[in-house]
N, C-alpha and C. Protein backbone atom coordinates (compact mmCIF):
# COMPACT_ATOMS: atom_id res chain seq x y z
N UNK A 1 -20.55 -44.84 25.87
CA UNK A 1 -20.23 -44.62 24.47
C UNK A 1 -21.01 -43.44 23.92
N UNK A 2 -22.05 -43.44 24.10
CA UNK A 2 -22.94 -42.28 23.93
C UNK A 2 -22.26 -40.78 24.29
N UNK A 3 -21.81 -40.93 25.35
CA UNK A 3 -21.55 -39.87 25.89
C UNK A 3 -20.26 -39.38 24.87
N UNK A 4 -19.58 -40.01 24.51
CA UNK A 4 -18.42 -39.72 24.12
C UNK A 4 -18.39 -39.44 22.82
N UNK A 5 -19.59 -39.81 22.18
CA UNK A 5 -20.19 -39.43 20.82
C UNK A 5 -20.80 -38.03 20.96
N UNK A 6 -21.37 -37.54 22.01
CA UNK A 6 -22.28 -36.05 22.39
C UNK A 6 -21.15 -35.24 22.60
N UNK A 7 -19.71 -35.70 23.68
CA UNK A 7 -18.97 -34.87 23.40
C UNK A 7 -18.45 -34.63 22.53
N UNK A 8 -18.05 -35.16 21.31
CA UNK A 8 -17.04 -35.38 19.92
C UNK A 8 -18.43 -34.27 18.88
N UNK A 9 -19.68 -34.63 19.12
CA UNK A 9 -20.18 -33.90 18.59
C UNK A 9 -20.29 -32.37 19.16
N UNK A 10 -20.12 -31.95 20.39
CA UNK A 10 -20.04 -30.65 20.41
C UNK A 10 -18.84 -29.82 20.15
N UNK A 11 -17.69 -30.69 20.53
CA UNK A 11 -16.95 -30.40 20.80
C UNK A 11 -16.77 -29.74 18.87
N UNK A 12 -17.19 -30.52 18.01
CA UNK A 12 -16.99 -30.24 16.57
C UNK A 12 -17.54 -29.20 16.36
N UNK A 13 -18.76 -29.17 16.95
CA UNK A 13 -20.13 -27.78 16.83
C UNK A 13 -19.01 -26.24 17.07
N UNK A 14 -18.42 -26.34 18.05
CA UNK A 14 -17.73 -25.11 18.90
C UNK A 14 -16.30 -25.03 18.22
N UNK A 15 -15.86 -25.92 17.44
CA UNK A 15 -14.67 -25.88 16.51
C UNK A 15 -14.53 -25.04 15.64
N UNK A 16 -16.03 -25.54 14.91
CA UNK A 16 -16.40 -24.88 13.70
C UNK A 16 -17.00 -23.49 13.81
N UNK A 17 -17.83 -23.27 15.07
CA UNK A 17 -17.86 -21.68 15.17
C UNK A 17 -17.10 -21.15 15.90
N UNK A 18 -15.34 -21.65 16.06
CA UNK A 18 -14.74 -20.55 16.29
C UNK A 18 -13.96 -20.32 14.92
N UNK A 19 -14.29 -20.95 14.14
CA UNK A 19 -13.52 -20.88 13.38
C UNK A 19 -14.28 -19.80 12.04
N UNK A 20 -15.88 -20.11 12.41
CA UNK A 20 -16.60 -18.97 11.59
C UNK A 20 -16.00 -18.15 12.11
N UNK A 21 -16.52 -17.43 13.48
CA UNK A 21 -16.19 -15.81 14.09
C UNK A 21 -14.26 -15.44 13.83
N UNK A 22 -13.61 -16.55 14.06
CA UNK A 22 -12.40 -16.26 13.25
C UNK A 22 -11.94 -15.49 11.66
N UNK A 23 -12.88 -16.31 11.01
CA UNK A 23 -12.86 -16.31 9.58
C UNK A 23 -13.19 -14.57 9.13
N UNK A 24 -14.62 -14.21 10.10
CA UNK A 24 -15.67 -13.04 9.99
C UNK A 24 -14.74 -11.83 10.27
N UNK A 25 -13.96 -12.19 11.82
CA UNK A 25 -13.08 -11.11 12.89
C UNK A 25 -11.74 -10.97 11.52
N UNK A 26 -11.19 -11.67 10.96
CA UNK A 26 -10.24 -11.82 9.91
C UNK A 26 -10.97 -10.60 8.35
N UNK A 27 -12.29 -11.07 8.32
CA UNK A 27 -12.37 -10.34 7.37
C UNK A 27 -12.84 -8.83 7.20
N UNK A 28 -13.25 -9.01 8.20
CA UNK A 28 -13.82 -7.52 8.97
C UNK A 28 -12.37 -6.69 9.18
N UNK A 29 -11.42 -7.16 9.48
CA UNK A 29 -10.67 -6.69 9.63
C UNK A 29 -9.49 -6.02 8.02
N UNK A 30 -9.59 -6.84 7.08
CA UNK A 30 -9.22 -6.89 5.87
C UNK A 30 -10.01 -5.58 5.22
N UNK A 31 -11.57 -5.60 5.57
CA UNK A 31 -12.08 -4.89 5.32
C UNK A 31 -11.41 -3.53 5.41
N UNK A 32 -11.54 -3.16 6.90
CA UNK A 32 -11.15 -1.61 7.05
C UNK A 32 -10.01 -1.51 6.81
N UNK A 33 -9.11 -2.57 6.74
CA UNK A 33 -7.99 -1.94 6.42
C UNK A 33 -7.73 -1.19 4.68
N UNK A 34 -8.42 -2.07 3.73
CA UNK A 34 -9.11 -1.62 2.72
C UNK A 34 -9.62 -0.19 2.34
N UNK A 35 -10.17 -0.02 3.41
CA UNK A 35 -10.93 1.34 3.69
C UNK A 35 -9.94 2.58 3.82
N UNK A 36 -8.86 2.09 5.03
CA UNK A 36 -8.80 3.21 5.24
C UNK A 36 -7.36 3.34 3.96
N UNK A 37 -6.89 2.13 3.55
CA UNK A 37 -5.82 2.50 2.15
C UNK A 37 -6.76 3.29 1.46
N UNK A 38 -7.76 3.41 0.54
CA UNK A 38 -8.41 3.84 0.29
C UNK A 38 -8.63 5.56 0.16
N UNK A 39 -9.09 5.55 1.66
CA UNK A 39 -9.22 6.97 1.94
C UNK A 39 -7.41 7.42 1.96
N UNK A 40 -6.51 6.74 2.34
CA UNK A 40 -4.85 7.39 1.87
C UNK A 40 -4.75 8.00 0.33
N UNK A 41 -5.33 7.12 -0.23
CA UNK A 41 -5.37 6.93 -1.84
C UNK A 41 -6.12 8.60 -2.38
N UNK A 42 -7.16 8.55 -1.82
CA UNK A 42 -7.87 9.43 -2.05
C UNK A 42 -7.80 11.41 -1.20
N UNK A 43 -6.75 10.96 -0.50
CA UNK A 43 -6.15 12.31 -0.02
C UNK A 43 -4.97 12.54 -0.83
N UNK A 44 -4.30 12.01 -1.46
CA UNK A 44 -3.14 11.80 -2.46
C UNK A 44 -2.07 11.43 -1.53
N UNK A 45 -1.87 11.27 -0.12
CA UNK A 45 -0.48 10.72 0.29
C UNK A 45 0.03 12.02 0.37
N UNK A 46 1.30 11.70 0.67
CA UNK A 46 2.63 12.52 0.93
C UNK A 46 3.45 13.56 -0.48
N UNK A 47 3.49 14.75 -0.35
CA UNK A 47 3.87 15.84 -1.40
C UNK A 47 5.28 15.77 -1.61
N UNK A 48 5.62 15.58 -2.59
CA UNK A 48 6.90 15.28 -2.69
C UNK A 48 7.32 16.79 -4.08
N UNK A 49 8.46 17.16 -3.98
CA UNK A 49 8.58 18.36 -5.02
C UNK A 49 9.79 17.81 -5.92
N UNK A 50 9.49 18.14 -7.30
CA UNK A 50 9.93 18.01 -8.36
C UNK A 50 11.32 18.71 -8.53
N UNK A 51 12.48 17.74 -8.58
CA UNK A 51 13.58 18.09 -8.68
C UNK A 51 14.26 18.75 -9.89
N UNK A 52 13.65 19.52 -11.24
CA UNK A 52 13.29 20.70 -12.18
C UNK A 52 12.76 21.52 -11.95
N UNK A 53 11.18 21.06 -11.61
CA UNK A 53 11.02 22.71 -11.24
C UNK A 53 10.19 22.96 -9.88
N UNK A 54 10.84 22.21 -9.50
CA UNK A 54 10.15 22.09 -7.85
C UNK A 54 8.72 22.28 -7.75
N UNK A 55 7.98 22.05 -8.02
CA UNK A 55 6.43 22.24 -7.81
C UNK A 55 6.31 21.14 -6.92
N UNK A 56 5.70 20.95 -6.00
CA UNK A 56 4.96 19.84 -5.60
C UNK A 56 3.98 19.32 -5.69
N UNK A 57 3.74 17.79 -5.58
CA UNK A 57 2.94 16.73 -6.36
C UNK A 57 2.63 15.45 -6.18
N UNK A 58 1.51 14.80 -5.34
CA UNK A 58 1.24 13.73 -4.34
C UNK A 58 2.35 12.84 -4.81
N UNK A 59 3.11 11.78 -3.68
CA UNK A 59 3.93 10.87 -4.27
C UNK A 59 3.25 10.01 -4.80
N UNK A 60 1.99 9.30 -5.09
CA UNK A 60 0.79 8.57 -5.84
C UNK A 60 1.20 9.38 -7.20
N UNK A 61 1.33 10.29 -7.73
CA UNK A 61 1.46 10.72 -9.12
C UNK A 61 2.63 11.04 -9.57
N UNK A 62 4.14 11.30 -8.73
CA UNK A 62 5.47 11.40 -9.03
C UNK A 62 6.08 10.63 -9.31
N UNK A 63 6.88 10.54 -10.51
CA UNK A 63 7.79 9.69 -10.94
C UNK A 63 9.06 10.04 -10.10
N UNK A 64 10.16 8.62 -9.62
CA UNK A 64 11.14 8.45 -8.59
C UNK A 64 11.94 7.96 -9.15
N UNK A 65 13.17 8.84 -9.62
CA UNK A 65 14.58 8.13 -10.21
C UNK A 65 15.77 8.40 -9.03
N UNK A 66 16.50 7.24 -8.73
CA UNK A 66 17.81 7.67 -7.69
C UNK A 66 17.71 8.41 -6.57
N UNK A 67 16.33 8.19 -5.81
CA UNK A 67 16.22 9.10 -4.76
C UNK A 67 15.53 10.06 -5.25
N UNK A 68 15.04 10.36 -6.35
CA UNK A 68 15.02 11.78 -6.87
C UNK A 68 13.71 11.82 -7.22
N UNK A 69 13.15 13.01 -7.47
CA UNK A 69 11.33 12.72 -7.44
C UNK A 69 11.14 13.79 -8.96
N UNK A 70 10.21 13.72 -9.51
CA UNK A 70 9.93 14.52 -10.93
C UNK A 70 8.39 14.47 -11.22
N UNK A 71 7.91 15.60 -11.32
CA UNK A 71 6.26 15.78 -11.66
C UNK A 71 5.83 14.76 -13.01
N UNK A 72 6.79 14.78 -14.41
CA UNK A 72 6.69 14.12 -15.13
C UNK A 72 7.97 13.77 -15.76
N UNK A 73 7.64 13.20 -16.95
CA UNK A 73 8.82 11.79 -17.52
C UNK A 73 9.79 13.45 -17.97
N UNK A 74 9.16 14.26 -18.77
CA UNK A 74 10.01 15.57 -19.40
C UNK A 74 11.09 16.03 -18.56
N UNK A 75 10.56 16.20 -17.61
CA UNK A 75 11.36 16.82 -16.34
C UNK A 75 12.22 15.82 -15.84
N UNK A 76 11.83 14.69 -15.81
CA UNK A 76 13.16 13.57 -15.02
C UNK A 76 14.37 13.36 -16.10
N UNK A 77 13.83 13.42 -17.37
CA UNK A 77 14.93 13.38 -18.64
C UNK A 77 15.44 14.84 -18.88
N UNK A 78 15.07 15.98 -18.83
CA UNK A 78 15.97 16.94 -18.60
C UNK A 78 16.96 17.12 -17.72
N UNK A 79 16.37 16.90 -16.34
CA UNK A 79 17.06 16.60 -15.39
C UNK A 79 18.39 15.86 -15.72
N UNK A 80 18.32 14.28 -15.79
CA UNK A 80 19.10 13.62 -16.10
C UNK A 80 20.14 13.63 -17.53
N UNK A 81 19.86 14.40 -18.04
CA UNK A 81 20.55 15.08 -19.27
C UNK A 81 21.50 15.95 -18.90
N UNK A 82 20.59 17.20 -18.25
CA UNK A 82 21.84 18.15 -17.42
C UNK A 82 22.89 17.79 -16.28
N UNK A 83 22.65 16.28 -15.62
CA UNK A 83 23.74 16.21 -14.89
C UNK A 83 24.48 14.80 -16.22
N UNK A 84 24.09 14.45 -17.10
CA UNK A 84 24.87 13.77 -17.69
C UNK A 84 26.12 15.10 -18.60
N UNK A 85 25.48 15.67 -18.76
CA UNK A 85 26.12 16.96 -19.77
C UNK A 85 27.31 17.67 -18.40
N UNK A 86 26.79 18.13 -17.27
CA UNK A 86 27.53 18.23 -16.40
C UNK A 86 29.07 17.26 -16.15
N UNK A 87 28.70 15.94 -16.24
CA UNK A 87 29.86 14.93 -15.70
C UNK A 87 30.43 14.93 -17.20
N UNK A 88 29.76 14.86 -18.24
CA UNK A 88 30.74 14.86 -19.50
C UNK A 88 31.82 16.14 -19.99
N UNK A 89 31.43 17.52 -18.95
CA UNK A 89 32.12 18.60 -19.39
C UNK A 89 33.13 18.59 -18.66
N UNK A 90 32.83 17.72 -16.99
CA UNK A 90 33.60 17.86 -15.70
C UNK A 90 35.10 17.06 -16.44
């Protein structure tokens, strides 16, 4: 009986620290991934150019209508004005 109590107790001991180094390997991992979004964040990502006046401008700071990319709100509503004015003359 003893014995079967020493195993039940280790067997719990080695449960629970795989389940720490699990927990640790899990967060360590959360970590860098953290990190390296981060450093994406902080290079600005991918340049996308403004469909007015074409400048280009990290996609982190471009506004995205219909596929369509715009440095700011001015430019996406001009935009969208001139092809509304377009289909209303067509």
């Amino acid at each position: 009986m003893n014995l079967l109590i020493i195993r039940l107790i280790i067997f719990t001991v080695l449960f629970y620290a795989g389940l720490k180094l699990y927990g640790m390997y899990r967060q360590h991992k959360l970590d860098r991934d953290a990190e390296r979004n981060a450093l994406n964040r902080q290079e600005g990502g991918q340049m996308v150019r403004c469909r007015w006046c074409e400048v280009h401008v990290p996609e982190s700071e471009a506004l995205r209508d219909h596929e369509q990319w715009f440095c700011c709100s001015a430019h996406r509503d001009r935009y969208l004005q001139e092809q509304q004015d377009k289909n209303d003359g067509a």
